[in-house]
N, C-alpha and C. Protein backbone atom coordinates (compact mmCIF):
# COMPACT_ATOMS: atom_id res chain seq x y z
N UNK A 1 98.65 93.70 104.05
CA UNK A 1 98.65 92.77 105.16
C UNK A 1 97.27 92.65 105.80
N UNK A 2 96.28 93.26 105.28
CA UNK A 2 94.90 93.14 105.85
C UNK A 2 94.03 94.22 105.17
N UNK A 3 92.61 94.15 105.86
CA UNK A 3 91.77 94.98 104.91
C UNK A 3 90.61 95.80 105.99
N UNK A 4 89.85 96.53 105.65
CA UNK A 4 89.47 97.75 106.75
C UNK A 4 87.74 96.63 106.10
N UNK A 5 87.54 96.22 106.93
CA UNK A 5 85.67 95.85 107.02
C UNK A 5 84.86 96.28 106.99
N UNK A 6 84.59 97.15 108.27
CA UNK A 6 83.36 98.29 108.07
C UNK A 6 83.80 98.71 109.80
N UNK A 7 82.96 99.70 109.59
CA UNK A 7 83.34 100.24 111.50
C UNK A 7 82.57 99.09 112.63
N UNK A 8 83.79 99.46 113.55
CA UNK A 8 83.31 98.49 115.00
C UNK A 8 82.40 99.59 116.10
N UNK A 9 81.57 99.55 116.33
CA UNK A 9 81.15 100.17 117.22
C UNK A 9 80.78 101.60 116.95
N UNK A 10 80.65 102.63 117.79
CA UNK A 10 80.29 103.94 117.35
C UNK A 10 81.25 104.65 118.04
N UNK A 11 82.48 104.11 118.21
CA UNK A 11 83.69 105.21 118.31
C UNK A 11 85.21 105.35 117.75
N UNK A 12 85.00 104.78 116.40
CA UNK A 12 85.65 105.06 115.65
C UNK A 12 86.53 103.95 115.56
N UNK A 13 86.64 102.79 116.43
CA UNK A 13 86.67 101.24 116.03
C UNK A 13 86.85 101.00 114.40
N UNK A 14 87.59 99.79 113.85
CA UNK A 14 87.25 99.50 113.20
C UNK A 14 87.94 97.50 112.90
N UNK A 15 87.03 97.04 112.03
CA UNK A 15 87.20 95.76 111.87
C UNK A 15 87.60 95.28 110.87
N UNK A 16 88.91 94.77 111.19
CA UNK A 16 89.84 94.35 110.42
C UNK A 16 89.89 92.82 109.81
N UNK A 17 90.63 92.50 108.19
CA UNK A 17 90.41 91.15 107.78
C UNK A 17 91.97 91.03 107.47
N UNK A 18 92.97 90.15 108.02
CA UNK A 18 94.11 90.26 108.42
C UNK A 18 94.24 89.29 107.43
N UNK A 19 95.64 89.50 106.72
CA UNK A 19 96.08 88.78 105.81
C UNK A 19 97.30 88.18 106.10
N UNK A 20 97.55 88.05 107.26
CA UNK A 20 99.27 87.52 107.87
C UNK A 20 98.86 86.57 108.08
N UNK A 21 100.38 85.44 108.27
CA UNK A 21 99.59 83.72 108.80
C UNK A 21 98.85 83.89 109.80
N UNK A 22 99.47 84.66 111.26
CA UNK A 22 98.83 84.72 111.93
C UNK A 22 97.76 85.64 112.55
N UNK A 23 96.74 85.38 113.02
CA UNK A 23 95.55 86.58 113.35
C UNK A 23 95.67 87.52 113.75
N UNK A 24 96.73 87.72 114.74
CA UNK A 24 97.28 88.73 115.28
C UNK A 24 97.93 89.26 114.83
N UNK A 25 98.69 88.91 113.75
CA UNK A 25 100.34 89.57 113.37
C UNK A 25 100.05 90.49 113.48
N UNK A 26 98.85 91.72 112.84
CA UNK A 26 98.96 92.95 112.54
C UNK A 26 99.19 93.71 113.47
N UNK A 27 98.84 93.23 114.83
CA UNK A 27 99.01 93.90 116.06
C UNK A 27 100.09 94.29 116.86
N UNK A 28 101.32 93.68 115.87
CA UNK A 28 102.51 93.50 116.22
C UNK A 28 103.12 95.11 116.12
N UNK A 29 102.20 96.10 114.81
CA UNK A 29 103.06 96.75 114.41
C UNK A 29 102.43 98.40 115.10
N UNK A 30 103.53 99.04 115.74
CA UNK A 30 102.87 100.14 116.20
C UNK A 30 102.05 101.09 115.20
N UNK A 31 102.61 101.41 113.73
CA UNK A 31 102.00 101.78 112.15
C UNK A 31 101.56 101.17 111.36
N UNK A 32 100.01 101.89 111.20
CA UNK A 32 99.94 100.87 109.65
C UNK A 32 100.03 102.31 108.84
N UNK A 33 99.76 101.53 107.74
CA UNK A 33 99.69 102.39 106.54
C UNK A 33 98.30 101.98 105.90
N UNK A 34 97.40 102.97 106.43
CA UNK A 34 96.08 102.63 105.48
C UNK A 34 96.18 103.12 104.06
N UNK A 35 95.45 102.43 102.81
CA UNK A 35 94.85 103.42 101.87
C UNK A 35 94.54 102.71 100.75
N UNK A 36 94.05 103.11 99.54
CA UNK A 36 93.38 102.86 98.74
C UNK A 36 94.19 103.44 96.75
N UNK A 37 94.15 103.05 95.72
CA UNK A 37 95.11 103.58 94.75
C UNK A 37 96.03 104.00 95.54
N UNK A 38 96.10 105.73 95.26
CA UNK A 38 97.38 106.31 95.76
C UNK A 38 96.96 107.17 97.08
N UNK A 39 96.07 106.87 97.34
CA UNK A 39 96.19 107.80 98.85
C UNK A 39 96.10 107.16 100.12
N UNK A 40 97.54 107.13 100.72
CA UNK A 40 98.09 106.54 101.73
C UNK A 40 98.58 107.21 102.82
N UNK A 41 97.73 106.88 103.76
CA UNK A 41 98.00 107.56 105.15
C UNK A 41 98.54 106.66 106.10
N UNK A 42 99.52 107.29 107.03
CA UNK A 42 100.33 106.61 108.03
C UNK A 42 99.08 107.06 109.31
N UNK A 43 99.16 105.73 109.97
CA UNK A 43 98.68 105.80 111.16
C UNK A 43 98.79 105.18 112.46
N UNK A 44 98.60 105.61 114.18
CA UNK A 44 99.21 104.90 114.95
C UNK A 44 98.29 104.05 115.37
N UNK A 45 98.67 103.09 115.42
CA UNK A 45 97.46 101.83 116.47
C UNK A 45 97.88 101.98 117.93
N UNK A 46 96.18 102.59 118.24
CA UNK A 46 96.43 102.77 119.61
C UNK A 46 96.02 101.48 120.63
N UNK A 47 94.96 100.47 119.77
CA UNK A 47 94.79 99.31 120.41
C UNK A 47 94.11 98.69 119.37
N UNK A 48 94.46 97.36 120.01
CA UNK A 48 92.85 95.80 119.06
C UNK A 48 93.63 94.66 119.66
N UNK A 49 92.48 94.20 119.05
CA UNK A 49 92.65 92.58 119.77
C UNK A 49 91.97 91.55 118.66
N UNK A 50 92.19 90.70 119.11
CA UNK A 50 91.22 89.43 117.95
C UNK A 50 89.71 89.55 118.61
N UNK A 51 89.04 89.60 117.36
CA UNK A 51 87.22 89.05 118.04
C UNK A 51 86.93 88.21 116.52
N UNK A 52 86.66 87.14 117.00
CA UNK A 52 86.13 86.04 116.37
C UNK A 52 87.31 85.56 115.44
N UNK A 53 87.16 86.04 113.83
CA UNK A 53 88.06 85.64 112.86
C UNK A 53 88.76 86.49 112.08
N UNK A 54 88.70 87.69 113.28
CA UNK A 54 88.46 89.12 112.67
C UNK A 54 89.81 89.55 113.55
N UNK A 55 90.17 91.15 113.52
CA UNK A 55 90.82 91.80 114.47
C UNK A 55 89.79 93.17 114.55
N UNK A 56 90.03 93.60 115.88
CA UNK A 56 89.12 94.92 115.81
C UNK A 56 90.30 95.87 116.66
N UNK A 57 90.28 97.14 115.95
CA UNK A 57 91.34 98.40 116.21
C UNK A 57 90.76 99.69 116.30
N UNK A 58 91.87 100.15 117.01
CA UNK A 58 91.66 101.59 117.39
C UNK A 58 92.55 102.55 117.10
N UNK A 59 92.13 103.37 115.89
CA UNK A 59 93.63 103.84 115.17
C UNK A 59 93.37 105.19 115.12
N UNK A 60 94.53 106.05 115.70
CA UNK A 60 94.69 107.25 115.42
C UNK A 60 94.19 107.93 114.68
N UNK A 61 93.09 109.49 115.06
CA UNK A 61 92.45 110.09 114.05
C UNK A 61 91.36 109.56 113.55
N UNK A 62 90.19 108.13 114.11
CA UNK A 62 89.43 108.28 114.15
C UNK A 62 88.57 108.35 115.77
N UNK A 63 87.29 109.10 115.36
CA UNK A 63 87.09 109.55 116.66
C UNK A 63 85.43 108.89 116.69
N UNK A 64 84.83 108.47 115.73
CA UNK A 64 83.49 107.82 115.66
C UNK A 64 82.89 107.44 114.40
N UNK A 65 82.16 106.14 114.16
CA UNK A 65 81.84 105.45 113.32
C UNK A 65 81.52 105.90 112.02
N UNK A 66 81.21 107.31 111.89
CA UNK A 66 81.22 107.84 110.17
C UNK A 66 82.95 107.91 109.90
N UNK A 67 83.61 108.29 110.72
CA UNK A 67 84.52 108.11 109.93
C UNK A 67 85.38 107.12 109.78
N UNK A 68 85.10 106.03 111.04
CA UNK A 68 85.72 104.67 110.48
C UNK A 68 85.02 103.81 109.05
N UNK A 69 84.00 104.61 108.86
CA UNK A 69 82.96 104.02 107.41
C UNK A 69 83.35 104.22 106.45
N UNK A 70 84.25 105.50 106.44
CA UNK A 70 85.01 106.23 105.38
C UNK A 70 86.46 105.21 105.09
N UNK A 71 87.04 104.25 105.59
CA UNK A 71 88.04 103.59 105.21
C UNK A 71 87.59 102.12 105.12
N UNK A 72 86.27 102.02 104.76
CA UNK A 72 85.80 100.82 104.59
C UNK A 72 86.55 100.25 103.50
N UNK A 73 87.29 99.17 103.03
CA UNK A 73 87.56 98.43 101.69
C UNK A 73 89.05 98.80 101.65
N UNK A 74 89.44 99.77 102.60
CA UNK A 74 90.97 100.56 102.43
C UNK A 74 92.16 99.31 102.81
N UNK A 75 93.26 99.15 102.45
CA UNK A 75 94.29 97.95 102.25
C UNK A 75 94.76 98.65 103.55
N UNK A 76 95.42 97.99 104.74
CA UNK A 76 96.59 97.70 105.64
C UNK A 76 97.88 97.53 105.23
N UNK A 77 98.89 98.29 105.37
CA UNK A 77 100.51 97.65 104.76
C UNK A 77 101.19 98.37 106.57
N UNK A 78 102.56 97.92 106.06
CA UNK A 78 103.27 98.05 107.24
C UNK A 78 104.77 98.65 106.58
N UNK A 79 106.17 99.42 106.57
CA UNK A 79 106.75 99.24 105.63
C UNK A 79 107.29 97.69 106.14
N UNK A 80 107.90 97.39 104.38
CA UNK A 80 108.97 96.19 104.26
C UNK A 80 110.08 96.38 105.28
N UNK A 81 110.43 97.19 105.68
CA UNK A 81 111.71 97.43 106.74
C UNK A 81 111.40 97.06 107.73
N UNK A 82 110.17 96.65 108.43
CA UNK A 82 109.46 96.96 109.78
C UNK A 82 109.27 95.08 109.77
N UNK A 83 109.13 94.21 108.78
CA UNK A 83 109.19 92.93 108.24
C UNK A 83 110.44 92.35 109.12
N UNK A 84 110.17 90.70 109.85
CA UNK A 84 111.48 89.93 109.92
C UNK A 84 112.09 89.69 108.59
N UNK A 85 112.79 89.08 108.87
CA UNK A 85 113.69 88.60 107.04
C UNK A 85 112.94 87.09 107.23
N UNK A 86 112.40 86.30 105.93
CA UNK A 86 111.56 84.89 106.10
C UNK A 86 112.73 84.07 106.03
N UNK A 87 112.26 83.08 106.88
CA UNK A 87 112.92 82.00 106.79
C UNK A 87 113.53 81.27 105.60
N UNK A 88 114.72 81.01 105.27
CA UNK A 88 114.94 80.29 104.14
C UNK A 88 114.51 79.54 103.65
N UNK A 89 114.80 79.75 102.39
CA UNK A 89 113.16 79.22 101.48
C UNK A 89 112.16 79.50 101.37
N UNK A 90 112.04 80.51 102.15
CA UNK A 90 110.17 80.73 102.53
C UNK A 90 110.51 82.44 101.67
N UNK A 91 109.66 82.79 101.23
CA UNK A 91 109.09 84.36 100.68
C UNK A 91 108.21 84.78 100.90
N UNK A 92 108.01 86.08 100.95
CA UNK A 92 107.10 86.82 101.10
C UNK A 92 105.91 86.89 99.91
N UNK A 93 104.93 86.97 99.93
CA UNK A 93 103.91 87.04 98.18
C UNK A 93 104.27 88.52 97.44
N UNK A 94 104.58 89.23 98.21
CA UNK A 94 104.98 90.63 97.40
C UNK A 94 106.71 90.38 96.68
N UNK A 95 107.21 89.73 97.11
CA UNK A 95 108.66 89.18 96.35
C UNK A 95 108.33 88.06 95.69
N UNK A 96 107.04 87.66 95.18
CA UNK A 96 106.36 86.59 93.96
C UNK A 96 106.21 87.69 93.22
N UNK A 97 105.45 88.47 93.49
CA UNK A 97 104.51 89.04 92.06
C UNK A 97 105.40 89.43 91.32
N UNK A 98 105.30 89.51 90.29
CA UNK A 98 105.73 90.03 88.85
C UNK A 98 107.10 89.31 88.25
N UNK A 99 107.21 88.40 89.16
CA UNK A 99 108.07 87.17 88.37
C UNK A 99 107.64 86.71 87.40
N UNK A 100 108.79 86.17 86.33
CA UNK A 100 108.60 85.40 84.97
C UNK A 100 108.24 83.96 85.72
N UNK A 101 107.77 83.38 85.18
CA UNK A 101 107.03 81.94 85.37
C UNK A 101 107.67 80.98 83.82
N UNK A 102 108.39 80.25 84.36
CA UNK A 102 108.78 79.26 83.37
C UNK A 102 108.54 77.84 83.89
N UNK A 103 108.34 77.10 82.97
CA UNK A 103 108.17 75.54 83.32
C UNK A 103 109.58 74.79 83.10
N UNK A 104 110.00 73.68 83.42
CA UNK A 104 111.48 72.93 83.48
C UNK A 104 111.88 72.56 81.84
N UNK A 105 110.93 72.91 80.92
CA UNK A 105 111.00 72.89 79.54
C UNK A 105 111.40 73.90 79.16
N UNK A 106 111.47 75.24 79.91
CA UNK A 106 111.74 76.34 79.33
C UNK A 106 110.93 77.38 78.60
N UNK A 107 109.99 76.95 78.83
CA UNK A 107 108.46 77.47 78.39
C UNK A 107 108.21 78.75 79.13
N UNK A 108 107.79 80.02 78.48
CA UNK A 108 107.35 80.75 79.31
C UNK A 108 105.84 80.97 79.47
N UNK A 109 105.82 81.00 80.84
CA UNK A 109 104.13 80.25 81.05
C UNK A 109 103.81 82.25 80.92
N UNK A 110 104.49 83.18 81.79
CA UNK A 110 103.94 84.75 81.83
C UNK A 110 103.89 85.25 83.13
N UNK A 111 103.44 85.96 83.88
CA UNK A 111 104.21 86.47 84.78
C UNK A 111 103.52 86.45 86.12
N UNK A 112 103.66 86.30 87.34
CA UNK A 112 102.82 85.84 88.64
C UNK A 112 102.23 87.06 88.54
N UNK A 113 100.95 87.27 88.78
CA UNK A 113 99.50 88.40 88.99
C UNK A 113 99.42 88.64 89.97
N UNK A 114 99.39 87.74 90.65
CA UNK A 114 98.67 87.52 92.14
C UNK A 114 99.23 86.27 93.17
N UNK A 115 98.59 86.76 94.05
CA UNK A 115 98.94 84.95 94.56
C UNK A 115 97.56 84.82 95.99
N UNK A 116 97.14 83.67 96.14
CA UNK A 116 96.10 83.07 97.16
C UNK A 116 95.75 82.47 97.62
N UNK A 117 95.49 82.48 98.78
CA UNK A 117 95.36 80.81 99.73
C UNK A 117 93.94 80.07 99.35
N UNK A 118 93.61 78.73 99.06
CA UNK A 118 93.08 78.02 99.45
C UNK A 118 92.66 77.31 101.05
N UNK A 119 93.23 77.79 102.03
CA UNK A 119 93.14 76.40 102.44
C UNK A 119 94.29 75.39 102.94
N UNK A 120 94.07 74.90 101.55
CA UNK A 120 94.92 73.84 101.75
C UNK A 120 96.48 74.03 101.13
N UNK A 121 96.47 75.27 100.33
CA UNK A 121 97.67 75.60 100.25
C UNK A 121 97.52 77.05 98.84
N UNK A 122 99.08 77.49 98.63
CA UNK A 122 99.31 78.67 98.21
C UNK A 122 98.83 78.76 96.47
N UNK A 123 98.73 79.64 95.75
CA UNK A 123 97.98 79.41 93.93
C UNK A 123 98.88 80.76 93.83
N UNK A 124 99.28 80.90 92.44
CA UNK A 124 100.19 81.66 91.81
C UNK A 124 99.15 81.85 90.66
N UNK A 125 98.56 83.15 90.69
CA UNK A 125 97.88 83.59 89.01
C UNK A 125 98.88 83.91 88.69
N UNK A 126 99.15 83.19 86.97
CA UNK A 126 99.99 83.52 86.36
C UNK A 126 99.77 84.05 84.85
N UNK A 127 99.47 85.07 84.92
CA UNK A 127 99.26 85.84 83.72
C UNK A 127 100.18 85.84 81.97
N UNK A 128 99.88 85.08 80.96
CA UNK A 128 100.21 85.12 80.16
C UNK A 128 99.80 85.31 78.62
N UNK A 129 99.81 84.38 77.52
CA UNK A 129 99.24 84.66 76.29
C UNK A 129 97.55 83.96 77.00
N UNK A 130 97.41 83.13 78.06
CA UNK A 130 96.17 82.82 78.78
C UNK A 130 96.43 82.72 80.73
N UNK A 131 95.67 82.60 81.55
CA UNK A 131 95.46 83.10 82.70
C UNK A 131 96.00 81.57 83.19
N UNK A 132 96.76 81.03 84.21
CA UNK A 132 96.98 79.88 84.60
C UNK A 132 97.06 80.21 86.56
N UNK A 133 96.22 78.97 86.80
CA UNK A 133 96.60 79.00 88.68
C UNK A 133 97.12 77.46 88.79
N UNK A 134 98.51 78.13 89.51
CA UNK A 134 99.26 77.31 89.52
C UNK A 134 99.38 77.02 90.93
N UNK A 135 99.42 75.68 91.74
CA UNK A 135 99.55 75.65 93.10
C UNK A 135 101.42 75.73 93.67
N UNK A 136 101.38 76.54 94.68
CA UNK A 136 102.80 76.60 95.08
C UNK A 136 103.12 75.33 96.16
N UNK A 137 103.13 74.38 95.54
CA UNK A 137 103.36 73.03 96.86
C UNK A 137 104.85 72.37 95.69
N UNK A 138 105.35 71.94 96.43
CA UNK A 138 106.38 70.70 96.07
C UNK A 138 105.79 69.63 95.82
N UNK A 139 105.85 69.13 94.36
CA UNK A 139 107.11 69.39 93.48
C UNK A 139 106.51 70.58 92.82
N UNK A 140 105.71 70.97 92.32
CA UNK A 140 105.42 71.64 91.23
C UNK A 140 106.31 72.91 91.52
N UNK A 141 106.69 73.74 92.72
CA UNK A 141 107.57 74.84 92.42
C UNK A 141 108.72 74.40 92.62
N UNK A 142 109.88 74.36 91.49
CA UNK A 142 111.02 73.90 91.42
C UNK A 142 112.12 75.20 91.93
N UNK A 143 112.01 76.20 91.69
CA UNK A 143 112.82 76.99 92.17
C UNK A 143 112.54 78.38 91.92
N UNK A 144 113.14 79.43 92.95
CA UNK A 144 112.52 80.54 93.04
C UNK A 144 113.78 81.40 93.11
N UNK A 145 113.72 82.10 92.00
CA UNK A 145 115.22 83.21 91.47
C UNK A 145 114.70 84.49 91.68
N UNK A 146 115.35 84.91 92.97
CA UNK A 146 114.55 86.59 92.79
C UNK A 146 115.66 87.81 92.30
N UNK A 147 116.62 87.05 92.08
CA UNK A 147 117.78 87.74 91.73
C UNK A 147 117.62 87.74 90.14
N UNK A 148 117.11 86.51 89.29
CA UNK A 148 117.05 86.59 88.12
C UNK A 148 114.96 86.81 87.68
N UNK A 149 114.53 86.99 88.85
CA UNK A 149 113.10 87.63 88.53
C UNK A 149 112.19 86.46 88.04
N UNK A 150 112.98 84.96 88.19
CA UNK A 150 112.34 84.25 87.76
C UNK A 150 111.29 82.92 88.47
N UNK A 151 110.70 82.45 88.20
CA UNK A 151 110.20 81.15 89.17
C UNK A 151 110.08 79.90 87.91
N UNK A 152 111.04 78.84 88.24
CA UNK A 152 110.86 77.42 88.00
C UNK A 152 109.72 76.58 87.87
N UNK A 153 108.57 76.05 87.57
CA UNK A 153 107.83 75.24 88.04
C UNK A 153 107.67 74.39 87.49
N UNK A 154 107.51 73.22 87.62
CA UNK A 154 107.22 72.05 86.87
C UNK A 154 105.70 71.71 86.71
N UNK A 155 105.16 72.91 85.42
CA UNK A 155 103.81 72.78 85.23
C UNK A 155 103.90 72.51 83.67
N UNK A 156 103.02 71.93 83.31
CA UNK A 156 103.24 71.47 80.95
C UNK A 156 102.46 73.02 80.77
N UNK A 157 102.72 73.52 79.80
CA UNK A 157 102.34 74.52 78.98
C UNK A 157 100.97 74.78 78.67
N UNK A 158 100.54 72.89 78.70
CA UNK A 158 99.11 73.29 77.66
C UNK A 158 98.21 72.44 79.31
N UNK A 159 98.59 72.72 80.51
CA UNK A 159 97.74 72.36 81.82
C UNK A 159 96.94 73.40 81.97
């Protein structure tokens, strides 16, 4: 849900790159979960606020700028339990990834990688016998099966 920048200040601050729609969301949550591969630490947010395009925080257990330097590049999560439920129709990008990707031909295009904003709207890397970015706008996503692991789209094979 966001990403650790580099340290704010010289007391253990640090500056955050928030990946929720909104700028704030992250602030919503009393825990994050910092970390990096597999080493993941729970931690409390004791404060932040928005500055500029950024968020800047104050999280439990750090006490000054070497060691907010030390979680530079480190991922933000929150658990999934701690999540509203999305609006119908709407999903989360972590309930995309690793879906099968088929086109309305029945084609299997290979499996969502990733997913990323433009802008102007959502892209599905879709990993297969070759790499495809597919935009998530209507029409092109026809339907989204998370029960059968699958996603619909009305993209040709050889696009």
């Amino acid at each position: 849900m966001g990403r650790v920048l580099a340290p704010y200040g010289v007391r253990g601050w640090i500056s955050v790159q928030p990946l929720t729609e909104a700028l704030d969301g992250l602030l919503g949550y009393a825990c994050w979960w910092l970390g990096q591969g597999c080493d993941w630490q729970q931690r409390r947010l004791l404060e932040g606020r928005v500055h500029r395009n950024a968020l800047v925080a104050r999280i439990d257990g750090l006490g000054d700028r070497n060691e907010a330097a030390a979680l530079r590049g480190w991922q933000i999560a929150v658990p999934r339990s701690k999540l509203p439920p999305p609006p119908a129709g709407q999903y989360y990008w972590t309930d995309l990834v690793g879906l099968w990707v088929e086109n309305c031909q029945g084609e299997d295009l290979g499996k969502v990688a990733e997913i990323f904003s433009t802008g102007a709207n959502d892209v599905v890397v879709v990993r297969g016998e070759r790499e495809r970015l597919i935009p998530l706008i209507e029409p092109v996503l026809v339907k989204v099966e998370l029960e059968r692991s699958r996603l619909v789209v009305d993209w040709g094979a050889d696009y």
